[in-house]
C-alpha atoms as a PDB file:
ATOM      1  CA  UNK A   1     -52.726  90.313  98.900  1.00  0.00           C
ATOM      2  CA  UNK A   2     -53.582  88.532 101.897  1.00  0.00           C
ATOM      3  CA  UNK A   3     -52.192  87.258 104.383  1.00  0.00           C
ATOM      4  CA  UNK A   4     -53.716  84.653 106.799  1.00  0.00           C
ATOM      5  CA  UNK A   5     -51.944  82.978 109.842  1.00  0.00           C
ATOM      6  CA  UNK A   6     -52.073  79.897 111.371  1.00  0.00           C
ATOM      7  CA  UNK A   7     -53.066  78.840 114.609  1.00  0.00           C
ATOM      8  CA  UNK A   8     -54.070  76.178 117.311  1.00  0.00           C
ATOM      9  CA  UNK A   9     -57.639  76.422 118.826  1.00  0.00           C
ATOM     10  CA  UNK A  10     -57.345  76.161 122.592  1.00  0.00           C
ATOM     11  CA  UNK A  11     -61.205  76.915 123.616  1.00  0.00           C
ATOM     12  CA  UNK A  12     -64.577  77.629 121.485  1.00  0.00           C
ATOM     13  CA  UNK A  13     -67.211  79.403 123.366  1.00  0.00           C
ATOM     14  CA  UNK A  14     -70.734  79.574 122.475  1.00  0.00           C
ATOM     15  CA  UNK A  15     -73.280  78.338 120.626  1.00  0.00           C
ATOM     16  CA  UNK A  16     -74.740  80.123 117.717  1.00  0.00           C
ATOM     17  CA  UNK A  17     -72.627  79.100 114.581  1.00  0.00           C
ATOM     18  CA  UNK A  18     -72.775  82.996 113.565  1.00  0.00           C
ATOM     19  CA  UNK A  19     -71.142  83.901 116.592  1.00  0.00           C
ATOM     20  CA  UNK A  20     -69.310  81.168 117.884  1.00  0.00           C
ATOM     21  CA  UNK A  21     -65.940  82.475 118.637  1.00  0.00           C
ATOM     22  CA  UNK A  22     -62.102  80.716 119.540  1.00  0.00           C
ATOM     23  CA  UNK A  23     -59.193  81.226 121.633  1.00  0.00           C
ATOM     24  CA  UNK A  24     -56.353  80.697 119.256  1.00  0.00           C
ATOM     25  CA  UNK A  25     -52.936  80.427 119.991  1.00  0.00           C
ATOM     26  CA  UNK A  26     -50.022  81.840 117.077  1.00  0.00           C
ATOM     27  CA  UNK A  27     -46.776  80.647 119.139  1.00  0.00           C
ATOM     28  CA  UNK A  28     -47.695  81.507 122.414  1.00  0.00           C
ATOM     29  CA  UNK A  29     -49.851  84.837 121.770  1.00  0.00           C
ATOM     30  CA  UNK A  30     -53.542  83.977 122.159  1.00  0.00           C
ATOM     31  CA  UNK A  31     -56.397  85.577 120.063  1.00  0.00           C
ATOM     32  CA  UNK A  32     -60.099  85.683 119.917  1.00  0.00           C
ATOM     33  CA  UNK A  33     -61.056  84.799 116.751  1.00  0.00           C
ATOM     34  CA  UNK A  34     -64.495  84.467 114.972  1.00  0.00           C
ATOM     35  CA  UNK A  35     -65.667  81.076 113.620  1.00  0.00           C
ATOM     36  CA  UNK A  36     -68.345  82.191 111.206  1.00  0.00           C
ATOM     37  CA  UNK A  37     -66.688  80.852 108.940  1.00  0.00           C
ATOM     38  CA  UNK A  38     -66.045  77.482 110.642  1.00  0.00           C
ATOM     39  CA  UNK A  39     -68.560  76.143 112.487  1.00  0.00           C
ATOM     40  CA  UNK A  40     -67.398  72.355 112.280  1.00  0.00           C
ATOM     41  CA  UNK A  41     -63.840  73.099 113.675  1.00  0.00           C
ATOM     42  CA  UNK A  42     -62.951  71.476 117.411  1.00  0.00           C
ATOM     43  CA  UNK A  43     -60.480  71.816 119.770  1.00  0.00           C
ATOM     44  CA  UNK A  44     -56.849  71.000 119.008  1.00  0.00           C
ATOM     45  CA  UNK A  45     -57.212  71.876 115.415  1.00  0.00           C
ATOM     46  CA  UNK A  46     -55.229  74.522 112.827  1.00  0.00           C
ATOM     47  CA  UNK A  47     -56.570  77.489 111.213  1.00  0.00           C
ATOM     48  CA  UNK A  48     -55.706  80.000 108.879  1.00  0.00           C
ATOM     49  CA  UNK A  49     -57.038  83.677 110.349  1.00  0.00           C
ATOM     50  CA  UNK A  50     -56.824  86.664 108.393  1.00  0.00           C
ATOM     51  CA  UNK A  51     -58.815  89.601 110.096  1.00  0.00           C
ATOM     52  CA  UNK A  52     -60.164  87.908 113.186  1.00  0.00           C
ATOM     53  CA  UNK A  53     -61.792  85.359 110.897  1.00  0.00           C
ATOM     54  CA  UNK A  54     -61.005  81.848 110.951  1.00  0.00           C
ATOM     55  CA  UNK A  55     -61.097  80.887 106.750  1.00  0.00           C
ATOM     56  CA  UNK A  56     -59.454  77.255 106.848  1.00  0.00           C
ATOM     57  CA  UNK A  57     -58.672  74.349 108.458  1.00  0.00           C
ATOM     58  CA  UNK A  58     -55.503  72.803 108.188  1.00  0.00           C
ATOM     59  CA  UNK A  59     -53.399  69.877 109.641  1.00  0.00           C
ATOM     60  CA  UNK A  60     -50.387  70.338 112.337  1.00  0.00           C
ATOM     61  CA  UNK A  61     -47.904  69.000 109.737  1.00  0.00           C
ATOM     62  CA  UNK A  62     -48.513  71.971 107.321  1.00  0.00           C
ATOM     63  CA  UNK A  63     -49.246  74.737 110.447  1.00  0.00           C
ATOM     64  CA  UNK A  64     -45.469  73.883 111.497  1.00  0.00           C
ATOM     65  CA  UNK A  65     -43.923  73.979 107.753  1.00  0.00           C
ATOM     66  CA  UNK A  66     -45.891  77.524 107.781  1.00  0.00           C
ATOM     67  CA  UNK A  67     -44.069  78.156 111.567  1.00  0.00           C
ATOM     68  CA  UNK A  68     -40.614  76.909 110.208  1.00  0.00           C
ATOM     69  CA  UNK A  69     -40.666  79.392 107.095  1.00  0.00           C
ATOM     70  CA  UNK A  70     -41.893  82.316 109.221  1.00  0.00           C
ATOM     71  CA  UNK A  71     -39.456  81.649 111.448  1.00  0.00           C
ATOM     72  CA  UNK A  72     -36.222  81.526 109.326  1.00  0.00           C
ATOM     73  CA  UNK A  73     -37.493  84.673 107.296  1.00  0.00           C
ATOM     74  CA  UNK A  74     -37.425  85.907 111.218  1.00  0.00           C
ATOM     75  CA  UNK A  75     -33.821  85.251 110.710  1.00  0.00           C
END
């Protein structure tokens, strides 16, 4: 099983779609994560990461119902 997080790009840096890479924030930590993956995602936007690899896109609406369950399991 896997288990991929989500998080907010802050900043992309470079060029090369291979090796374009992201700051990502998950709640306040920030990551460098690989955008392989992803070459079409911008600033401001979700992703699932599993490994250092950005797999998915997804909207802020279902990145906070993700934040709200891992936060009451927390609990």
């Amino acid at each position: 099983m896997c288990l991929g997080i989500p998080g907010k790009v802050l900043e992309i840096q470079g060029d090369d779609p291979l090796y374009r890479t992201a700051k990502v924030s998950f709640g306040g930590a920030v990551k460098e994560v690989s955008l392989a993956a992803l070459p079409e995602v911008n600033v401001d936007e979700y992703v699932i990461v599993h490994a250092g690899l950005a797999l998915s896109t997804l909207n802020e609406e279902e990145a906070q119902e993700v934040f709200d369950a891992l936060e009451e399991m927390a609990e």
